[in-house]
Protein backbone atom coordinates (compact mmCIF):
# COMPACT_ATOMS: atom_id res chain seq x y z
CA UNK A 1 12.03 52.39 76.73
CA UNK A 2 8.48 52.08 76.45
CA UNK A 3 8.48 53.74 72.93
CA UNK A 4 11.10 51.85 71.91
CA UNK A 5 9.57 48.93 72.40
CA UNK A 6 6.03 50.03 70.58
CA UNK A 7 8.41 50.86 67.72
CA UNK A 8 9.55 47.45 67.65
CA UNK A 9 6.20 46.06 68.18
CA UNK A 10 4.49 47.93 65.22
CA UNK A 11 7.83 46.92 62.99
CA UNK A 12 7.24 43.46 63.45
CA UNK A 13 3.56 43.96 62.77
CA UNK A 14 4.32 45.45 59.48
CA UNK A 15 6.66 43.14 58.85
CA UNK A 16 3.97 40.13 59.12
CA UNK A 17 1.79 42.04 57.48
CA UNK A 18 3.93 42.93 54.40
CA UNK A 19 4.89 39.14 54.47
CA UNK A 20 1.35 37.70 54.47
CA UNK A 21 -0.03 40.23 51.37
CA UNK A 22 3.29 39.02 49.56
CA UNK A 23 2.60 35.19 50.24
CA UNK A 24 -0.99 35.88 49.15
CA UNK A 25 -0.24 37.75 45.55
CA UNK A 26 2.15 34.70 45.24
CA UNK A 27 -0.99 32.54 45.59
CA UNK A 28 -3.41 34.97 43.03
CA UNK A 29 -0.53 35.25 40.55
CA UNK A 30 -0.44 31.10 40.75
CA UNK A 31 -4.22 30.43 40.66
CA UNK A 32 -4.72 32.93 37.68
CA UNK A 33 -1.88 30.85 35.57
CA UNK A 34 -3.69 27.76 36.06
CA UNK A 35 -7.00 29.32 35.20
CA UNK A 36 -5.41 30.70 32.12
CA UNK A 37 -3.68 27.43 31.37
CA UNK A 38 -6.89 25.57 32.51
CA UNK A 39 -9.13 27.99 29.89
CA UNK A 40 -6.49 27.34 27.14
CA UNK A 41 -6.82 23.76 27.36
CA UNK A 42 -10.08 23.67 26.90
CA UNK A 43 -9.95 25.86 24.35
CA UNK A 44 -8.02 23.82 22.21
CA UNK A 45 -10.17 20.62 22.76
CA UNK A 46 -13.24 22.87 21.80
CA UNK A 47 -11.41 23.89 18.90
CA UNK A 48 -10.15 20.67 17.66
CA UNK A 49 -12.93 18.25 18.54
CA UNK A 50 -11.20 15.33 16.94
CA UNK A 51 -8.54 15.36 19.33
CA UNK A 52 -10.89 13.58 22.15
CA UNK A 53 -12.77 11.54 19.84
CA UNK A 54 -9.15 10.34 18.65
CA UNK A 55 -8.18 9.72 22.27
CA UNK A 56 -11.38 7.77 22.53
CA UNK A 57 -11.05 5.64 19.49
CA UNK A 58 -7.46 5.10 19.98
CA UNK A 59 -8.31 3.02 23.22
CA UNK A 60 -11.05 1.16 21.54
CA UNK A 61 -8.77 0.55 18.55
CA UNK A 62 -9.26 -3.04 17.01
CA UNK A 63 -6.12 -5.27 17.00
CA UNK A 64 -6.37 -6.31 13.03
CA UNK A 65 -3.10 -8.77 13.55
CA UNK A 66 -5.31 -10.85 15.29
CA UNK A 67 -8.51 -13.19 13.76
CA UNK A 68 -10.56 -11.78 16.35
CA UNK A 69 -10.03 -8.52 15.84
CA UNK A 70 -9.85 -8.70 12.03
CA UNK A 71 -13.07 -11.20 11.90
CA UNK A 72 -14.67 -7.93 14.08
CA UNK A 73 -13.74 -5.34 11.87
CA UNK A 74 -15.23 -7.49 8.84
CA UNK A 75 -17.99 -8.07 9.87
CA UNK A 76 -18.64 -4.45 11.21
CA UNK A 77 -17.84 -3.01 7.90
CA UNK A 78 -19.93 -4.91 6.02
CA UNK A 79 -22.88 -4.64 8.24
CA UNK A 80 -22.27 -1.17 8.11
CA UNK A 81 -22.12 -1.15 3.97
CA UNK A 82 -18.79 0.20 3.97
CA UNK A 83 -17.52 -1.75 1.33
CA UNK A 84 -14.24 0.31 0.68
CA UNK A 85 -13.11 -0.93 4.38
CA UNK A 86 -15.17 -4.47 3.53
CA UNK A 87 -12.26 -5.15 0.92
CA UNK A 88 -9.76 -3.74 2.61
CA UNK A 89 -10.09 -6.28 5.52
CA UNK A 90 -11.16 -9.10 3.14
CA UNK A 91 -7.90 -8.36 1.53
CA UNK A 92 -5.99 -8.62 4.79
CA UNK A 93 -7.83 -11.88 4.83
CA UNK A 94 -6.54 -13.79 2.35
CA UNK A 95 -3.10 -12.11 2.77
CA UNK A 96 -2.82 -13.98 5.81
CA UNK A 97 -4.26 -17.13 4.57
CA UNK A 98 -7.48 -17.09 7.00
CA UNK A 99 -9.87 -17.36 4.17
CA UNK A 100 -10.51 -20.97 4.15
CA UNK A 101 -11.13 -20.65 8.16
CA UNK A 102 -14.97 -20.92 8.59
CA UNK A 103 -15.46 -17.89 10.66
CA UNK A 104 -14.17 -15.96 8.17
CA UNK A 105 -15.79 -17.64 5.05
CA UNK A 106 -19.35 -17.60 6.70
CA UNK A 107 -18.86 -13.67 7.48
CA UNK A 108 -17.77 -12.87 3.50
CA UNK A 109 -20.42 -15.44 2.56
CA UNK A 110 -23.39 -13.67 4.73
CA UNK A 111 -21.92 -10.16 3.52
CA UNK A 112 -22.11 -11.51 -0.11
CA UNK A 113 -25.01 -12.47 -0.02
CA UNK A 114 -26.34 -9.30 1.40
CA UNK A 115 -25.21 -7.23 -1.22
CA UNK A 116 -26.77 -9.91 -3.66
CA UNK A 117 -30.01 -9.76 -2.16
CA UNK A 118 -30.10 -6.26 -1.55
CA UNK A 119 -28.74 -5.12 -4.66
CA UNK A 120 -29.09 -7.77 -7.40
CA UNK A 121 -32.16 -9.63 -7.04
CA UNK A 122 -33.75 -5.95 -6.13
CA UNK A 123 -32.53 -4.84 -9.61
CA UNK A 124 -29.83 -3.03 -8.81
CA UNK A 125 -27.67 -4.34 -10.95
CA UNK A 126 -25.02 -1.12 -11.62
CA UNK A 127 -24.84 -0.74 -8.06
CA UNK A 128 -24.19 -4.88 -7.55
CA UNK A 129 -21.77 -4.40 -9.84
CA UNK A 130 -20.21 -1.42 -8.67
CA UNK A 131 -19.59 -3.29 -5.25
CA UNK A 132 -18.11 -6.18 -6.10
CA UNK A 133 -16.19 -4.73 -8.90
CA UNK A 134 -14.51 -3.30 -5.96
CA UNK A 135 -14.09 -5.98 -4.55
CA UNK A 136 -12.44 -8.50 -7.20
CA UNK A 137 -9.84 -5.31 -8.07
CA UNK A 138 -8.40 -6.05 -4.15
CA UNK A 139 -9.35 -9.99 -3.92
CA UNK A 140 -9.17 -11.06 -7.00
CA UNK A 141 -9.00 -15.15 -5.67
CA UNK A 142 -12.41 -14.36 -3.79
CA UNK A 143 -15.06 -16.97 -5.58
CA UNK A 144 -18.36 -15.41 -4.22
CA UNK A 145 -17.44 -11.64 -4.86
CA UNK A 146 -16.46 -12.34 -8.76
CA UNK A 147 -19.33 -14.75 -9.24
CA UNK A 148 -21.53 -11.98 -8.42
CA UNK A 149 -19.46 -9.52 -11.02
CA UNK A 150 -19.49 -12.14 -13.60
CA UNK A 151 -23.99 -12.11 -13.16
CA UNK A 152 -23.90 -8.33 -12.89
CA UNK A 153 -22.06 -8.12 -16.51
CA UNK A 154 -24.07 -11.15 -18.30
CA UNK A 155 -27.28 -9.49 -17.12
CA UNK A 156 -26.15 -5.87 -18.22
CA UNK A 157 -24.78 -7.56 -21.27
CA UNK A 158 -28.23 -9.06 -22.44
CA UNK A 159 -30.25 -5.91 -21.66
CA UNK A 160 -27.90 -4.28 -24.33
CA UNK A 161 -28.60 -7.47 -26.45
CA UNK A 162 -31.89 -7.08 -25.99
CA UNK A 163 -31.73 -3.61 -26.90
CA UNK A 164 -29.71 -3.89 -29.92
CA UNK A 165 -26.97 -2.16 -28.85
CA UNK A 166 -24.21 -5.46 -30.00
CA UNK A 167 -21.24 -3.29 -29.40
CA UNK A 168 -22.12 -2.92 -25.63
CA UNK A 169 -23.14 -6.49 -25.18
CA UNK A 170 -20.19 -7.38 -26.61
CA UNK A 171 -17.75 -5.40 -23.42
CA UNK A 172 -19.99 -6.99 -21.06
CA UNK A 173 -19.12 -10.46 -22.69
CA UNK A 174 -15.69 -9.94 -22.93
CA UNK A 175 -14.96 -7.97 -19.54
CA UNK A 176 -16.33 -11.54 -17.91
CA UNK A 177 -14.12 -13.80 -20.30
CA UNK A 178 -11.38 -11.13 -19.81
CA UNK A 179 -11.78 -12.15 -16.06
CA UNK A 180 -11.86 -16.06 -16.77
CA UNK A 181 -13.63 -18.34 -19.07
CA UNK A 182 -17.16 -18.48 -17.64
CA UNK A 183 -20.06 -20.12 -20.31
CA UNK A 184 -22.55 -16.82 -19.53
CA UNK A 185 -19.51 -15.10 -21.45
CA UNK A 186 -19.44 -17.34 -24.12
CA UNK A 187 -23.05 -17.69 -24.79
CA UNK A 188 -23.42 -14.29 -24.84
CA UNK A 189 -20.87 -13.79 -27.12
CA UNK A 190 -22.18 -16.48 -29.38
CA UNK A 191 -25.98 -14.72 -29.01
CA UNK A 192 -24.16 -11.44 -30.39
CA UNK A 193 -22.43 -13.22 -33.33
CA UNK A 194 -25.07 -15.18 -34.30
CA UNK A 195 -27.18 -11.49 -34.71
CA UNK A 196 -24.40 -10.38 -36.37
CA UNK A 197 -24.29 -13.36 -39.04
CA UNK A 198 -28.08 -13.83 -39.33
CA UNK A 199 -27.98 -10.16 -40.09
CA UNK A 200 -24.95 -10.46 -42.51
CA UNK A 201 -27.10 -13.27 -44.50
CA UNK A 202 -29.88 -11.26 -44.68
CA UNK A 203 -28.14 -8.34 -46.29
CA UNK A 204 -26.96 -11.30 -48.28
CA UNK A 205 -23.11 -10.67 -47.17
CA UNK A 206 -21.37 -13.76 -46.81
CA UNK A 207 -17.69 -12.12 -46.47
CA UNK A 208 -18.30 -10.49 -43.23
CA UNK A 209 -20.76 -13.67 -42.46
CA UNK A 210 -17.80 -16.09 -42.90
CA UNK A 211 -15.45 -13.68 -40.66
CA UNK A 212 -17.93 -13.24 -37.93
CA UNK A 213 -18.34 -17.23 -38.22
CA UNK A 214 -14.77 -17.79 -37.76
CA UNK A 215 -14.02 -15.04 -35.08
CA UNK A 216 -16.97 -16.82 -32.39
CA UNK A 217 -16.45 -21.02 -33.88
CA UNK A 218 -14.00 -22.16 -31.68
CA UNK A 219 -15.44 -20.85 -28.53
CA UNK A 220 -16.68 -23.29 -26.09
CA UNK A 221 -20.60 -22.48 -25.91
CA UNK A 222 -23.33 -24.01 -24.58
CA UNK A 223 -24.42 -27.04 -27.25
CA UNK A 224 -27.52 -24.76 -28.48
CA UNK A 225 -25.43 -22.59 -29.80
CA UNK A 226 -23.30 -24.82 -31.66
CA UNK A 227 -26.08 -26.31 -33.30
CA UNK A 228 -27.19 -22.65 -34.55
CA UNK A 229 -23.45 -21.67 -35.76
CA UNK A 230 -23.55 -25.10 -37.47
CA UNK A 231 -26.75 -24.51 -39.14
CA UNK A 232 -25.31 -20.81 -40.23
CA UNK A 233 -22.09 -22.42 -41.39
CA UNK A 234 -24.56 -24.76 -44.00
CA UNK A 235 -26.23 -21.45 -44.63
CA UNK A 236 -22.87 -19.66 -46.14
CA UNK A 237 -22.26 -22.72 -48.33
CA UNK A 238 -18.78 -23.57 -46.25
CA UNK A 239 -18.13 -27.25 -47.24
């Protein structure tokens, strides 16, 4: 009896036994999947970086149907000089017919005229141009962005003048008149036909004089100019 009941005792002591090392490799085998899992996961974040900073700028995303949040994300980009995400909020802008609202015409106005004082009056006139060429492509109705195109081109346009080169002048002029009649596109046109009649007389030419004449006379110029055609016109003998 009393061997029977040792027998018992040390079953049941193997049996616990057996029990707790299976409950505990049940426990390992668990821990060592989340590890894994845990190690994987961070893995991947260190592999794609982006994926966090997305996270992170998707909850500080700017609400662009709203003037708040578009008025924000103007005036960031622009203080910022990203111009390329300048227009495409300015265009969003006058899509929705906020432009005339004076939050949003004192942030293009202070943005304009950072780019013309920056730029422009600096004599960086390429890169003035470059800007708010982009600019008038998208927002063509904008006033203060094509104003500032319109200066870029007359200026670039009587540097080439100056230089002689008439032929390059002469796209400046028209790109501006192309955009809408403007006098600093008509005067310089007129200041580049004028050259190209005085020179005409001088080489005593009066066929391509008269054409040249007639191709600039009925442009609206400045009255300076209209005095000096007039006084080539007597020049040419034209009754």
């Amino acid at each position: 009896m009393f061997v029977k009941k040792i027998l018992k005792m040390i079953d049941k002591k193997y049996i616990i036994i057996f029990v707790l090392l299976l409950v505990g490799s049940a426990i390992f085998v668990l821990s060592g999947l989340d590890f894994f899992s845990f190690n994987q996961s961070q893995n991947h974040q260190n592999e794609n970086p982006d994926i966090t900073e997305n996270q992170e700028n998707s909850s500080n995303e700017i609400d662009l149907s709203t003037k708040e949040g578009l008025l924000s994300a103007l005036k960031e980009a622009g203080e910022k000089e990203d111009y390329q995400g300048f227009t495409e909020y300015l265009k969003m802008v006058y899509q929705k017919q906020w432009d005339k609202e004076e939050d949003f015409t004192k942030a293009e106005s202070e943005i304009y005229m950072n780019v013309t004082e920056n730029y422009f009056d600096k004599g960086d006139v390429n890169k003035a141009l470059e800007i708010s060429d982009m600019v008038y492509k998208e927002v063509s109705q904008g006033w203060r962005f094509r104003y500032l195109m319109i200066r870029c081109l007359e200026k670039l346009g009587r540097e080439a003048l100056e230089q002689g080169n008439l032929e390059k002048a002469e796209e400046f002029a028209m790109r501006i008149l192309q955009m809408m009649y403007r006098l600093e596109g008509a005067n310089l046109l007129a200041d580049i036909y004028i050259q190209k009649i005085e020179a005409d007389l001088a080489a005593n030419n009066k066929t391509s004089a008269l054409n040249n004449l007639d191709y600039i006379w009925d442009y609206e110029v400045s009255q300076d100019r209209r005095d000096r055609l007039v006084e080539l016109k007597e020049q040419i003998n034209i009754p």
